[in-house]
N, C-alpha and C. Protein backbone atom coordinates (compact mmCIF):
# COMPACT_ATOMS: atom_id res chain seq x y z
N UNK A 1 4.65 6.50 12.81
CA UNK A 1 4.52 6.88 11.40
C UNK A 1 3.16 6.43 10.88
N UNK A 2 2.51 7.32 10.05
CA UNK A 2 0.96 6.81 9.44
C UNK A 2 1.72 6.75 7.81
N UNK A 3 0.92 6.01 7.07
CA UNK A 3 0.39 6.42 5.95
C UNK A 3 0.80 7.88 5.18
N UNK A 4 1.56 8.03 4.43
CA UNK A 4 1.59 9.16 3.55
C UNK A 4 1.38 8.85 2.10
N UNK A 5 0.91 9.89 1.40
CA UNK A 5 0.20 9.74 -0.51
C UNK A 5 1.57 10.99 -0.68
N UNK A 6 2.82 10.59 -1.68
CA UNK A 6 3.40 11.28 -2.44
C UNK A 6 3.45 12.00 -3.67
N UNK A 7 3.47 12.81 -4.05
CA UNK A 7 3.37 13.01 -5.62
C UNK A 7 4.32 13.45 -6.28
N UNK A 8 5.48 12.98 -6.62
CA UNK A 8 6.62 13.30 -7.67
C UNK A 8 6.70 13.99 -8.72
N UNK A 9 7.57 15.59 -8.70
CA UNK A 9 6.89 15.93 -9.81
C UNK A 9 7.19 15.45 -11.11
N UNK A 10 6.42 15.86 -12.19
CA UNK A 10 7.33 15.20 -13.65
C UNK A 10 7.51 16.20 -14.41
N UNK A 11 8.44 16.79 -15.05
CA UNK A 11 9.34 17.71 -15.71
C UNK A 11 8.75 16.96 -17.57
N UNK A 12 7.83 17.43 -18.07
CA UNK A 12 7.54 17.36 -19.34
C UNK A 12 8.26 17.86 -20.72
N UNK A 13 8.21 17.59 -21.82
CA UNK A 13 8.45 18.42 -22.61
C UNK A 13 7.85 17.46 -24.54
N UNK A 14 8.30 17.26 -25.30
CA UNK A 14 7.44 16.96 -26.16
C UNK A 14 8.14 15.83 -26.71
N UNK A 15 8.88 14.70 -25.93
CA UNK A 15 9.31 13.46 -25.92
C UNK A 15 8.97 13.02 -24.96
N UNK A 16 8.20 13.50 -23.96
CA UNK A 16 7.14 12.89 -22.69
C UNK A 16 7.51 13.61 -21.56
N UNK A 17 7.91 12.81 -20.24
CA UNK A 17 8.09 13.33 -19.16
C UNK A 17 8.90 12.76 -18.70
N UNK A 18 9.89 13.32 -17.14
CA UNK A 18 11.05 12.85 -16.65
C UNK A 18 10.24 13.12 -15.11
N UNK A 19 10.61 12.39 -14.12
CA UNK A 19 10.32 12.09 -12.73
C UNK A 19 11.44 11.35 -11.79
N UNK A 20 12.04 12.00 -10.70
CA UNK A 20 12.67 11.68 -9.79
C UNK A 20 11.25 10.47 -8.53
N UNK A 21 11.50 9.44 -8.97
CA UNK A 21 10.88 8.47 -8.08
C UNK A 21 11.18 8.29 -7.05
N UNK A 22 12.41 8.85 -6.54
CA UNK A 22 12.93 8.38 -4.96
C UNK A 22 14.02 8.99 -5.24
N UNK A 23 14.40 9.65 -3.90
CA UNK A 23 15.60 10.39 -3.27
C UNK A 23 15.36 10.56 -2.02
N UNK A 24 16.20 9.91 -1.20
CA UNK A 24 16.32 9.12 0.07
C UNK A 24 16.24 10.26 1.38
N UNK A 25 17.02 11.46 0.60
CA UNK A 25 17.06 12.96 2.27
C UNK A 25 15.50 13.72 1.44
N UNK A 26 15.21 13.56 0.29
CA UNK A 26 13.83 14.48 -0.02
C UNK A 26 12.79 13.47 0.54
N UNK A 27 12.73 12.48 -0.17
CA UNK A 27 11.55 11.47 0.97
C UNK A 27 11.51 11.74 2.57
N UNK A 28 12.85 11.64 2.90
CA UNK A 28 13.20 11.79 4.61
C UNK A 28 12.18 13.14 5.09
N UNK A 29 12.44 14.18 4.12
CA UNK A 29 12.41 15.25 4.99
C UNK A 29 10.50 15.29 4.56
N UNK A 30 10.17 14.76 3.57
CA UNK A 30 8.68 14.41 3.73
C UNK A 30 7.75 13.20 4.98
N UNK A 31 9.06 12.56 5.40
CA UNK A 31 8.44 11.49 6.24
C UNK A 31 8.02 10.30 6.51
N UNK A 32 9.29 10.03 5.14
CA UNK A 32 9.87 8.63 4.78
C UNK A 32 10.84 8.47 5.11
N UNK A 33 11.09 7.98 6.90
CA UNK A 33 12.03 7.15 7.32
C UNK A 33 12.05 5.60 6.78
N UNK A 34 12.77 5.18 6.17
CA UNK A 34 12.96 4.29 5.63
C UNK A 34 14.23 3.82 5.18
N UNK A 35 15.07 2.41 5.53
CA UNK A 35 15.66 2.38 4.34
C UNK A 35 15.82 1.10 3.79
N UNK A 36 15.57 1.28 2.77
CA UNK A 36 14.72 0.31 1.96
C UNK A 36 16.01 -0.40 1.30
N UNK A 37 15.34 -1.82 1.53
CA UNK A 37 16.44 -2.88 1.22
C UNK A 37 16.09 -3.82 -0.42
N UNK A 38 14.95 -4.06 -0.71
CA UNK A 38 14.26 -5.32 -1.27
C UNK A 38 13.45 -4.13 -2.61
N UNK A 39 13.40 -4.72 -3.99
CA UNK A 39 12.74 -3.62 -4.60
C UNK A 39 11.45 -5.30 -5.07
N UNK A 40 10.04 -4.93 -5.35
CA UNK A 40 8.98 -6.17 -5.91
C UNK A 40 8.46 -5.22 -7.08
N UNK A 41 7.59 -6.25 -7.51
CA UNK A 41 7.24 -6.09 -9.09
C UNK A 41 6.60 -7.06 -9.21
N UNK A 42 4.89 -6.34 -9.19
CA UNK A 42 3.78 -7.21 -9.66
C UNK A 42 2.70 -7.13 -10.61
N UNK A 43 2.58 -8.34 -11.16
CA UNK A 43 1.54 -7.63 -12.70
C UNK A 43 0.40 -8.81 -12.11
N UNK A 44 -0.69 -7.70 -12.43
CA UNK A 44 -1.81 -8.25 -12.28
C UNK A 44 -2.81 -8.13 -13.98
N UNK A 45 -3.34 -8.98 -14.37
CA UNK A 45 -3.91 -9.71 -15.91
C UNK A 45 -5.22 -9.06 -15.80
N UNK A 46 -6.15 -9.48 -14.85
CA UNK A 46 -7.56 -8.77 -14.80
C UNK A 46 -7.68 -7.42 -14.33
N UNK A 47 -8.62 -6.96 -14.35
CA UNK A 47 -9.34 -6.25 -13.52
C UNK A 47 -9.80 -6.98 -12.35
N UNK A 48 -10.11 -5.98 -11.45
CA UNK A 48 -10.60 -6.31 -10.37
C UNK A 48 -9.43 -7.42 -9.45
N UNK A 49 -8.82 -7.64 -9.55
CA UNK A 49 -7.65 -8.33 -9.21
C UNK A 49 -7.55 -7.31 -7.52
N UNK A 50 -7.65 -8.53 -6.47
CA UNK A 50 -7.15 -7.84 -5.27
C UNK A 50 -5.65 -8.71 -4.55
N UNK A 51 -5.25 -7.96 -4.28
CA UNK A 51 -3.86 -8.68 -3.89
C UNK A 51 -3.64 -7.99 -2.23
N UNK A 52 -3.73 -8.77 -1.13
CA UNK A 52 -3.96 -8.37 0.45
C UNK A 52 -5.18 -8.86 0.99
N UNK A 53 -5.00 -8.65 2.23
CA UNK A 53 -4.36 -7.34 2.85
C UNK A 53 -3.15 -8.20 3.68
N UNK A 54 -2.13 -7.71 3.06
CA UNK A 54 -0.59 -8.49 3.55
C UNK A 54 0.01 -7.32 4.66
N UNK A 55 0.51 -8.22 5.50
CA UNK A 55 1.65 -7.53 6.36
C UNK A 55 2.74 -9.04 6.74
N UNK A 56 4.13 -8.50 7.00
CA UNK A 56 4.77 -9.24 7.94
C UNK A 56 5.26 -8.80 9.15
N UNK A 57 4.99 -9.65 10.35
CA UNK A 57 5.34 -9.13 11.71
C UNK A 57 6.65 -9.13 11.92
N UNK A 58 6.55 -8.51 13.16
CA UNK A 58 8.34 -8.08 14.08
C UNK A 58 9.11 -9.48 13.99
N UNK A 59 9.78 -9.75 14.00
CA UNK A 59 11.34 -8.69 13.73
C UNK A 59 11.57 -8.01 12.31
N UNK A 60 10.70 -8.86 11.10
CA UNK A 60 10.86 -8.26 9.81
C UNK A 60 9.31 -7.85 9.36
N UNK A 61 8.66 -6.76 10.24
CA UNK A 61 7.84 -5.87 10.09
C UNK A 61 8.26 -5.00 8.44
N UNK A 62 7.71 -4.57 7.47
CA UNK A 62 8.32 -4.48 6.24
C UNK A 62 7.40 -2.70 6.04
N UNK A 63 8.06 -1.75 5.92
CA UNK A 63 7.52 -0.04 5.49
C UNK A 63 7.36 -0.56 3.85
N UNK A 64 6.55 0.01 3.09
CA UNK A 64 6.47 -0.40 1.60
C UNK A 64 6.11 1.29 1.15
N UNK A 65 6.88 1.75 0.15
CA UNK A 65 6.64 2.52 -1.00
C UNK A 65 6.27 1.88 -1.97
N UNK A 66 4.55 2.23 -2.35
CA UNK A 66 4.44 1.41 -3.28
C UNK A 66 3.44 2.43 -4.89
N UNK A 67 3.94 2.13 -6.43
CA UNK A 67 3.45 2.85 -6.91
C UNK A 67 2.82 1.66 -8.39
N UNK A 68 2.37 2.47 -8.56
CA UNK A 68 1.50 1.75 -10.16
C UNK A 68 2.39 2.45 -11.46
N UNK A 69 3.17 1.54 -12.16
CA UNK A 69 3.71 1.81 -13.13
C UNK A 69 2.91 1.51 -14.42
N UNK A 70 2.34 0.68 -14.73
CA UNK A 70 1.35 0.75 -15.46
C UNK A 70 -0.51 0.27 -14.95
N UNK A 71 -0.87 0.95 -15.83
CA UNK A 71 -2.41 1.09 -15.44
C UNK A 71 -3.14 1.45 -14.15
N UNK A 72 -3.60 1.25 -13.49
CA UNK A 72 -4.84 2.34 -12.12
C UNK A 72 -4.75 0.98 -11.19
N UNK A 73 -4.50 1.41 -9.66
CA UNK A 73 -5.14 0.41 -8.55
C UNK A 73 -5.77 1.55 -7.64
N UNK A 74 -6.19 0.81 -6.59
CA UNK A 74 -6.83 1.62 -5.65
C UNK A 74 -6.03 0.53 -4.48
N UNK A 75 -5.08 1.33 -3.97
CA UNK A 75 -4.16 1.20 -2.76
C UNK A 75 -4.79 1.41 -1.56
N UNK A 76 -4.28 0.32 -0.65
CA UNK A 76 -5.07 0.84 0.91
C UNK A 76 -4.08 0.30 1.79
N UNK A 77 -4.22 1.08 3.17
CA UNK A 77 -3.41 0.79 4.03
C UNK A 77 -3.88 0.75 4.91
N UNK A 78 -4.25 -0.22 6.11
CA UNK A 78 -5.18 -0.63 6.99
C UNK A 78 -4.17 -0.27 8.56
N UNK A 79 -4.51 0.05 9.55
CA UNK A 79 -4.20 -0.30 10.86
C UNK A 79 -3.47 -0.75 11.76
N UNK A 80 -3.00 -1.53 12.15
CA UNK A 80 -2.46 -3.11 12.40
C UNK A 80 -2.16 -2.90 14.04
N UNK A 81 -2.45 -1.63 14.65
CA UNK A 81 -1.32 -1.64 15.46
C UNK A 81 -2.63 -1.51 16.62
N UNK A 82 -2.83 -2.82 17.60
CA UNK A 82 -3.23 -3.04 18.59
C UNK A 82 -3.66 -1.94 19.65
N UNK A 83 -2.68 -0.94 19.96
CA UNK A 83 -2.93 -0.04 21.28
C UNK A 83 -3.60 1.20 20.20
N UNK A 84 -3.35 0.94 18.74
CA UNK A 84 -3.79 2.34 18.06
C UNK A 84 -5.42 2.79 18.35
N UNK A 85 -5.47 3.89 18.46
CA UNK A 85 -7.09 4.37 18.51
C UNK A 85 -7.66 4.39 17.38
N UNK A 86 -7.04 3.96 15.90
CA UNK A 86 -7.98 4.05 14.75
C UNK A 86 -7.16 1.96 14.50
N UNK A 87 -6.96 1.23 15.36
CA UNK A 87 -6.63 -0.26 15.08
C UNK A 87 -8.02 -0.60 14.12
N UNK A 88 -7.82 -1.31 12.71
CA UNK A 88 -8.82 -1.20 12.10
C UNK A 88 -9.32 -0.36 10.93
N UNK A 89 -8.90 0.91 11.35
CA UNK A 89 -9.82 1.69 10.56
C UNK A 89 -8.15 1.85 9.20
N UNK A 90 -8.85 2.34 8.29
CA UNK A 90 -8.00 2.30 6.66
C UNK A 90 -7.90 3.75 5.99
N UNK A 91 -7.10 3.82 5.25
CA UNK A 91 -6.87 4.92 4.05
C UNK A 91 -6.46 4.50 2.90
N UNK A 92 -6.78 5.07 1.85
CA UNK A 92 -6.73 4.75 0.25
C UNK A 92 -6.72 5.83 -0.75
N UNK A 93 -6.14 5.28 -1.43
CA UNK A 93 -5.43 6.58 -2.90
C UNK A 93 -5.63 5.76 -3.99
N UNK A 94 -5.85 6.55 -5.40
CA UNK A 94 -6.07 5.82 -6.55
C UNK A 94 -4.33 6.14 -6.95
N UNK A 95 -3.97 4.81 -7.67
CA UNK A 95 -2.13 5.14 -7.59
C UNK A 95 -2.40 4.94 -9.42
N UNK A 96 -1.62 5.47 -10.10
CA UNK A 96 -1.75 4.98 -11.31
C UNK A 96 -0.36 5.62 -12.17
N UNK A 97 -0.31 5.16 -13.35
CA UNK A 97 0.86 4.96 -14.27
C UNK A 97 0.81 6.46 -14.56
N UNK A 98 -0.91 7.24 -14.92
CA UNK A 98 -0.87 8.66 -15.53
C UNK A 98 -0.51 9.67 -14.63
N UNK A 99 -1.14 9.20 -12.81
CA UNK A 99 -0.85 10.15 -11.81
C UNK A 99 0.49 10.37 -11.56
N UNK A 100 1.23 9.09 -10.92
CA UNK A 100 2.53 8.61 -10.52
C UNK A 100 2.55 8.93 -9.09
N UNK A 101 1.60 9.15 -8.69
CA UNK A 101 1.08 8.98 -7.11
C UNK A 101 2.08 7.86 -6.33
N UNK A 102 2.71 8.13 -5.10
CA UNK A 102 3.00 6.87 -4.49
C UNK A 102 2.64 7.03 -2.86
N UNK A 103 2.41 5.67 -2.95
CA UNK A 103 1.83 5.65 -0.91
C UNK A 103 2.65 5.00 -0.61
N UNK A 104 3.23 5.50 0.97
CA UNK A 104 4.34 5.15 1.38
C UNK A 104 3.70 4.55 2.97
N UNK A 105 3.23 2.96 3.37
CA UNK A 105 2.90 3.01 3.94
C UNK A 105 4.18 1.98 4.51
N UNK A 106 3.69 2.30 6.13
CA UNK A 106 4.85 2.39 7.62
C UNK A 106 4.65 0.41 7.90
N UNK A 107 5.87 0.18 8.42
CA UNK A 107 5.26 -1.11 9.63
C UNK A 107 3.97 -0.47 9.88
N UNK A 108 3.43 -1.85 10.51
CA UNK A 108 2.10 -1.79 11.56
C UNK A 108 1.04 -1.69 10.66
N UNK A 109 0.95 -0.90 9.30
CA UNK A 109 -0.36 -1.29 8.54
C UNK A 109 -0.19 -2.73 7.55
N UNK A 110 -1.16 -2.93 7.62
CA UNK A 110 -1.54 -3.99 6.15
C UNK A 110 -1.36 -3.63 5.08
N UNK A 111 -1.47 -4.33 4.16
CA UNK A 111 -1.42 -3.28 2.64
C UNK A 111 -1.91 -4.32 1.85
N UNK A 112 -2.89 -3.08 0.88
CA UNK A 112 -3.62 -4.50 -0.22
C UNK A 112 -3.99 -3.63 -1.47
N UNK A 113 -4.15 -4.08 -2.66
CA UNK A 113 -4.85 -3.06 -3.36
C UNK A 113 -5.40 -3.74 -4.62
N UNK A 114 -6.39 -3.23 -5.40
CA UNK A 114 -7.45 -3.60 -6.28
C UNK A 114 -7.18 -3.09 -7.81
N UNK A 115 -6.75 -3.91 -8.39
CA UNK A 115 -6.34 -3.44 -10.28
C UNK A 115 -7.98 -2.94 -10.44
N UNK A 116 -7.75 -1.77 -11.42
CA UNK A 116 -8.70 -0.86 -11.49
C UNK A 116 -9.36 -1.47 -13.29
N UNK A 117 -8.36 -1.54 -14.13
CA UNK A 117 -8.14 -1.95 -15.26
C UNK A 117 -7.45 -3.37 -15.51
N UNK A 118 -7.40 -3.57 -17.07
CA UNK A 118 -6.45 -4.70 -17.21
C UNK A 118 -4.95 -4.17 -17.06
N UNK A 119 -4.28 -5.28 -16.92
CA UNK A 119 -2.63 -4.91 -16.81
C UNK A 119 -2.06 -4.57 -16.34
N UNK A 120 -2.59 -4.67 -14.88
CA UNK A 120 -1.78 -3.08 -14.33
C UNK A 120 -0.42 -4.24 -13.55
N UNK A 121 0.62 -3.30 -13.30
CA UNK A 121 1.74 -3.56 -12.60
C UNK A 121 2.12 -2.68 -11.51
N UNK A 122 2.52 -3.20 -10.64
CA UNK A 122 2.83 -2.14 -9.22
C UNK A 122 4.39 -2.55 -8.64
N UNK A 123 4.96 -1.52 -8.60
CA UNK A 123 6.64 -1.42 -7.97
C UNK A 123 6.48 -1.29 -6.81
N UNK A 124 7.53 -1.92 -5.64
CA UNK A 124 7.31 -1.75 -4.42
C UNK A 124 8.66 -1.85 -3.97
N UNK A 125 8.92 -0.77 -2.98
CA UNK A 125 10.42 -0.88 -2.21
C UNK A 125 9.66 -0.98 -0.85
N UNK A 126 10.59 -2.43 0.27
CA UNK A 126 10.19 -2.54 1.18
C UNK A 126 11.93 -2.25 1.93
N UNK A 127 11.40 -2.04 3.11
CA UNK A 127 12.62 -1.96 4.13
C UNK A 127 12.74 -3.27 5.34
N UNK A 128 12.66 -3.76 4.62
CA UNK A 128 13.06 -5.39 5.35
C UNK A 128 12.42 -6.57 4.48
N UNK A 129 13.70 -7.79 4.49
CA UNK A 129 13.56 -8.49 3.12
C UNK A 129 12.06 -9.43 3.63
N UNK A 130 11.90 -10.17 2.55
CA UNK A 130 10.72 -10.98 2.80
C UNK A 130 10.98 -11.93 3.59
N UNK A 131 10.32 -12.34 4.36
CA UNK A 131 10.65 -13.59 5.55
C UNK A 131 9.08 -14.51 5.81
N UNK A 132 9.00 -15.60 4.99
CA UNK A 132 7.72 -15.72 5.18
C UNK A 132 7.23 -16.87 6.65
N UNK A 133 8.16 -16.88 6.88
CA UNK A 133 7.85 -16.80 8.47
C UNK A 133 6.78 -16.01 9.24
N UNK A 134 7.12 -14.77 9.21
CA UNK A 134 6.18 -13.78 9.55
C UNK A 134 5.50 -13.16 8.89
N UNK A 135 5.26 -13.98 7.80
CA UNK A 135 4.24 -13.07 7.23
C UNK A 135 2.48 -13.16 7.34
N UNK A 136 1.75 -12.53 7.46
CA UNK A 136 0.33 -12.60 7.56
C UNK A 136 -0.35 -12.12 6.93
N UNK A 137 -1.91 -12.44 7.12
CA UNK A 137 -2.88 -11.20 6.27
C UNK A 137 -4.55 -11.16 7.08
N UNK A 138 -5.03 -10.40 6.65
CA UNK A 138 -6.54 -10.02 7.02
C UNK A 138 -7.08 -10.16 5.53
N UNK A 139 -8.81 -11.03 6.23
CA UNK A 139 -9.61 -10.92 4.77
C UNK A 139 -9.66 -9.48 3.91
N UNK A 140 -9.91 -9.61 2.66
CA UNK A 140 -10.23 -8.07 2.31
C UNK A 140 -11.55 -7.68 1.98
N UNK A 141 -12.30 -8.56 2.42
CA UNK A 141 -13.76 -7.90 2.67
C UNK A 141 -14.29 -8.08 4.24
N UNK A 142 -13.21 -7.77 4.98
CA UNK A 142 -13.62 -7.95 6.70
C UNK A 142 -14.60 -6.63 6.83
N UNK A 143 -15.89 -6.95 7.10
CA UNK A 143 -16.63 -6.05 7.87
C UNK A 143 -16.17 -5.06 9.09
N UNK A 144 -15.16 -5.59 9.85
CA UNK A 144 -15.15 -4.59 10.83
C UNK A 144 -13.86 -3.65 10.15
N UNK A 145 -13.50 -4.11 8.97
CA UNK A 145 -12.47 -3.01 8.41
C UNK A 145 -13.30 -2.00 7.31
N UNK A 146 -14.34 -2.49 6.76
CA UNK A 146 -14.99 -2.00 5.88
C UNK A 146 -14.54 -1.35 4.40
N UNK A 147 -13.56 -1.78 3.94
CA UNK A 147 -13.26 -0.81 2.93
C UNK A 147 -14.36 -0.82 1.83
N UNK A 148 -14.24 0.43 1.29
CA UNK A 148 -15.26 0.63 0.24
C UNK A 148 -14.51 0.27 -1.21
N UNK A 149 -14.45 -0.67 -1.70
CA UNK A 149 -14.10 -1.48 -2.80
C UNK A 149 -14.70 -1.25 -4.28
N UNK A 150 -14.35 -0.10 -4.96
CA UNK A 150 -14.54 0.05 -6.22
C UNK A 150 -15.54 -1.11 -6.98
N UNK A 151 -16.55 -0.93 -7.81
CA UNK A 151 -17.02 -1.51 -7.79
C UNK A 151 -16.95 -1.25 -9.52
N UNK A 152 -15.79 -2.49 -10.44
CA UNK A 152 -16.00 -2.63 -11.68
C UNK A 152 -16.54 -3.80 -12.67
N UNK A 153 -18.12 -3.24 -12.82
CA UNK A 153 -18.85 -4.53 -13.72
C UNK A 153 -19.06 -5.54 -12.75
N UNK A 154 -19.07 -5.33 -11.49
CA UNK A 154 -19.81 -6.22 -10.51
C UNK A 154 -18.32 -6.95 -9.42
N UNK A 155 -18.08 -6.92 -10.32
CA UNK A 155 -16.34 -7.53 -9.96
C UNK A 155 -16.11 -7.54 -8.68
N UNK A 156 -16.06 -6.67 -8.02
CA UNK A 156 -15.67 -6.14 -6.64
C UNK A 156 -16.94 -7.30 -5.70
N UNK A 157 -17.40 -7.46 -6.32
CA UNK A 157 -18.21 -8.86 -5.33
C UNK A 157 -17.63 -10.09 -5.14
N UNK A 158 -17.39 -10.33 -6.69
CA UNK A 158 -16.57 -11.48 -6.43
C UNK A 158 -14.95 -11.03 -7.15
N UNK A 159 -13.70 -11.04 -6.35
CA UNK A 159 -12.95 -9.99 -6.94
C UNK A 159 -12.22 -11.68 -7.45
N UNK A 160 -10.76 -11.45 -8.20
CA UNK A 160 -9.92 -12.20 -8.50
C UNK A 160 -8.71 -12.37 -7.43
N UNK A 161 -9.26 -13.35 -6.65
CA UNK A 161 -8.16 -13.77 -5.22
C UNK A 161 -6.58 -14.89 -5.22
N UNK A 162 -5.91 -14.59 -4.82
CA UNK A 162 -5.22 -15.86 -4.78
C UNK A 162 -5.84 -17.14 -4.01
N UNK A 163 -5.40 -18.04 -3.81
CA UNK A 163 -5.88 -19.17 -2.72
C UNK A 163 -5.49 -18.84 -1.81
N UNK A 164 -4.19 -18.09 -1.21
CA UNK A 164 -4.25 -18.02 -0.15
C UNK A 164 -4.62 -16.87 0.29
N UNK A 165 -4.83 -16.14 -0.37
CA UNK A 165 -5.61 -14.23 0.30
C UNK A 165 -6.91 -15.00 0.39
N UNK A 166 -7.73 -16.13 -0.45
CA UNK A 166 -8.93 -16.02 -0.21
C UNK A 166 -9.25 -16.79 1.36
N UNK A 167 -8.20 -17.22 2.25
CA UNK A 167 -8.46 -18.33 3.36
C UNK A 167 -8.06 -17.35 4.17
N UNK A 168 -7.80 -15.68 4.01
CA UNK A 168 -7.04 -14.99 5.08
C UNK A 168 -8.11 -14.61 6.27
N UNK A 169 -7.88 -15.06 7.49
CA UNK A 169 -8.70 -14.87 8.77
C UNK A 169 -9.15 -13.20 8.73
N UNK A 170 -9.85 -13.10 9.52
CA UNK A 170 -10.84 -11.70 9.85
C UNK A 170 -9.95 -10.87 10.72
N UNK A 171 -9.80 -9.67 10.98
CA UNK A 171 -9.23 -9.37 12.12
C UNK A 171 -9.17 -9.77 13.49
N UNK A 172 -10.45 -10.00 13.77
CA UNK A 172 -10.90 -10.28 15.20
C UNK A 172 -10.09 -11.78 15.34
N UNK A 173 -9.25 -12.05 14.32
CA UNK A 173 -9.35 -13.82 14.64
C UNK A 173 -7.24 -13.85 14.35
N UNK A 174 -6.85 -12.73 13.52
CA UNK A 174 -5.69 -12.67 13.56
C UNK A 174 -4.81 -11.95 14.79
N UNK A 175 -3.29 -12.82 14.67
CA UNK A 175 -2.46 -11.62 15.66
C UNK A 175 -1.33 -10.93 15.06
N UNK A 176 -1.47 -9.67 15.81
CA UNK A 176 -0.59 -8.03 15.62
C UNK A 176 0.45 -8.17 16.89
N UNK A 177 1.44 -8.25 16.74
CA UNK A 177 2.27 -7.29 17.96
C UNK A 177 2.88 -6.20 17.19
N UNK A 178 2.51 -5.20 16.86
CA UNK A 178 2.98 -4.26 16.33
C UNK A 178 3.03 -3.43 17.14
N UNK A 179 3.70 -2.22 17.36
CA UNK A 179 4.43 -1.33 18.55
C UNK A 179 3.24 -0.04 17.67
N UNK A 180 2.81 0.87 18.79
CA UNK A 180 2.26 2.04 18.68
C UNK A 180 3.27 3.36 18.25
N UNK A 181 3.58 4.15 18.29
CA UNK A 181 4.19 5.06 17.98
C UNK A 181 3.21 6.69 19.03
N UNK A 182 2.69 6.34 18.96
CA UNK A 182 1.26 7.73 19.52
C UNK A 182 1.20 8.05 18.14
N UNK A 183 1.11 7.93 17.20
CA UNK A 183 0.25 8.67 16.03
C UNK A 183 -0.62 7.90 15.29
N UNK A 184 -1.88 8.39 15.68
CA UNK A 184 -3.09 7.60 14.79
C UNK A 184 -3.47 7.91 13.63
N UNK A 185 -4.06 6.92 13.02
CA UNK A 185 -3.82 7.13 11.84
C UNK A 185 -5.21 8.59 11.25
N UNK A 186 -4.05 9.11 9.88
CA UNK A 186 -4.91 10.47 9.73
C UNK A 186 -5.46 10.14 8.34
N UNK A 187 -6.13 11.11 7.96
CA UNK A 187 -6.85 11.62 6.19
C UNK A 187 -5.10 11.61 5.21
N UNK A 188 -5.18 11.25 4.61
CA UNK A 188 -4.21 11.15 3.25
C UNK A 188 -4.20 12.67 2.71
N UNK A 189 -2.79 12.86 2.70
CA UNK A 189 -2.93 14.53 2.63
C UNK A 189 -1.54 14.36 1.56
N UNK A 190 -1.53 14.68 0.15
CA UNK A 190 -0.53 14.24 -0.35
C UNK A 190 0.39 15.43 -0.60
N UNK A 191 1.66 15.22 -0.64
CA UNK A 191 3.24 15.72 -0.45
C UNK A 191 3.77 15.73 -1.54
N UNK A 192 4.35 17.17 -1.90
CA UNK A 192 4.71 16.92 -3.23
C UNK A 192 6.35 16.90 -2.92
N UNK A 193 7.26 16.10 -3.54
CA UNK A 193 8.47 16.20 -3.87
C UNK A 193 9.09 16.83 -4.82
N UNK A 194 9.60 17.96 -3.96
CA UNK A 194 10.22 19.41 -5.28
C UNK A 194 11.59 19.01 -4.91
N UNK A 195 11.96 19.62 -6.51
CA UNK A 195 13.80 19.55 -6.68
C UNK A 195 14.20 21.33 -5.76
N UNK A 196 15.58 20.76 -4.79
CA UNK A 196 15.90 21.25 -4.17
C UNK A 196 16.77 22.41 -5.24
C-alpha cells in the first residue's frame, strides 16, 4: 500500500456544508484497507509548528487517516520500508479545514506535518493503538529525505519542535523492519469519495 490524498465530497447549501468523512466499504474500494481502532486530536498554537516524522514499528506498525479540521498543514508521508526502491524518498498534500482533503497514509511510512497558520488542529484514525514501545522517528530536516518545507516568515528554518522530535536521529542512523509489499511509492493522485 502507498500513500493515497482523498477528497470527500461536501453537499452545500445556505446553512454551510455536509461531508461523509469515512465509510469503511467506500474508503475500501478506494484503497483504504484499514481498520481503524484509535481516533487522535491535535492542536497546534503557532505557525510553523512541525510535529514528526513519527512512525511505530511491527507488531503495532500504525496506517493513519489523517485530516485538518481546522486551519492549513502541509502533510507528508515519507518511506520507511527498507527493500523499497523509493526507501527515503516522500509525498505531500496541503490538508486543510476549507479543502477537507485527507491522506491516508499505510504502515511503513513516517508521517509528519507543518501548521501552515495559527490554530490549526488535525484528526487522525490509526489502525493499531499507540504502543510507545515501538514507537520512533526521523529528523525532519534529514537531507537525504529532503522535504521541501514551506517556508512561513522564515519559520521553516527554525520551525516549532517538541524536545523530543528535535533529538530524532537521521535516517541513515535509525531502524525500519518494515515489510515491502512490491509497490513503490507513487505521485499523490487524489480520489474522490462519491455517494453510492
Amino acid at each position: 500500500m502507498i500513500p493515497i490524498l482523498l477528497t470527500p465530497r461536501r453537499f452545500g447549501d445556505d446553512r454551510g456544508w455536509f461531508s461523509e468523512t469515512y465509510h469503511e466499504q467506500r474508503f475500501r474500494d478506494l484503497g483504504v484497507a484499514a481498520a481503524f481502532v484509535q481516533d487522535n486530536h491535535s492542536y497546534s498554537k503557532q505557525a510553523g509548528t512541525i510535529r514528526g516524522i513519527h512512525f511505530q514499528r511491527p507488531p503495532h506498525a500504525q496506517a493513519k487517516l489523517v485530516r485538518c479540521v481546522r486551519g492549513r498543514i502541509f502533510d507528508v508521508a515519507v518511506d520507511l520500508r527498507p527493500a523499497s526502491p523509493t526507501f527515503g524518498q516522500h509525498v505531500a498534500a496541503e490538508l486543510s479545514a476549507d479543502n477537507g482533503h485527507q491522506l491516508f497514509v499505510p504502515a511503513g511510512f513516517g508521517h509528519a506535518f507543518m501548521t501552515l497558520v495559527e490554530d490549526c488542529e488535525v484528526v487522525y484514525k490509526v489502525d493499531a493503538y499507540y504502543a510507545p514501545e515501538t514507537e520512533g522517528g526521523v529528523r525532519w530536516d534529514d537531507p537525504a529525505i529532503a522535504i521541501d518545507w514551506p517556508v512561513i516568515g522564515g519559520v521553516a528554518d527554525v520551525p516549532m519542535l517538541s524536545p523530543k522530535d528535535a533529538v530524532l536521529p537521521l535516517l541513515a542512523d535509525a531502524a525500519f523492519d518494515f515489510a515491502y509489499d512490491g509497490t513503490p511509492l507513487a505521485p499523490l493522485q487524489a480520489r474522490e469519495k462519491k455517494k453510492s
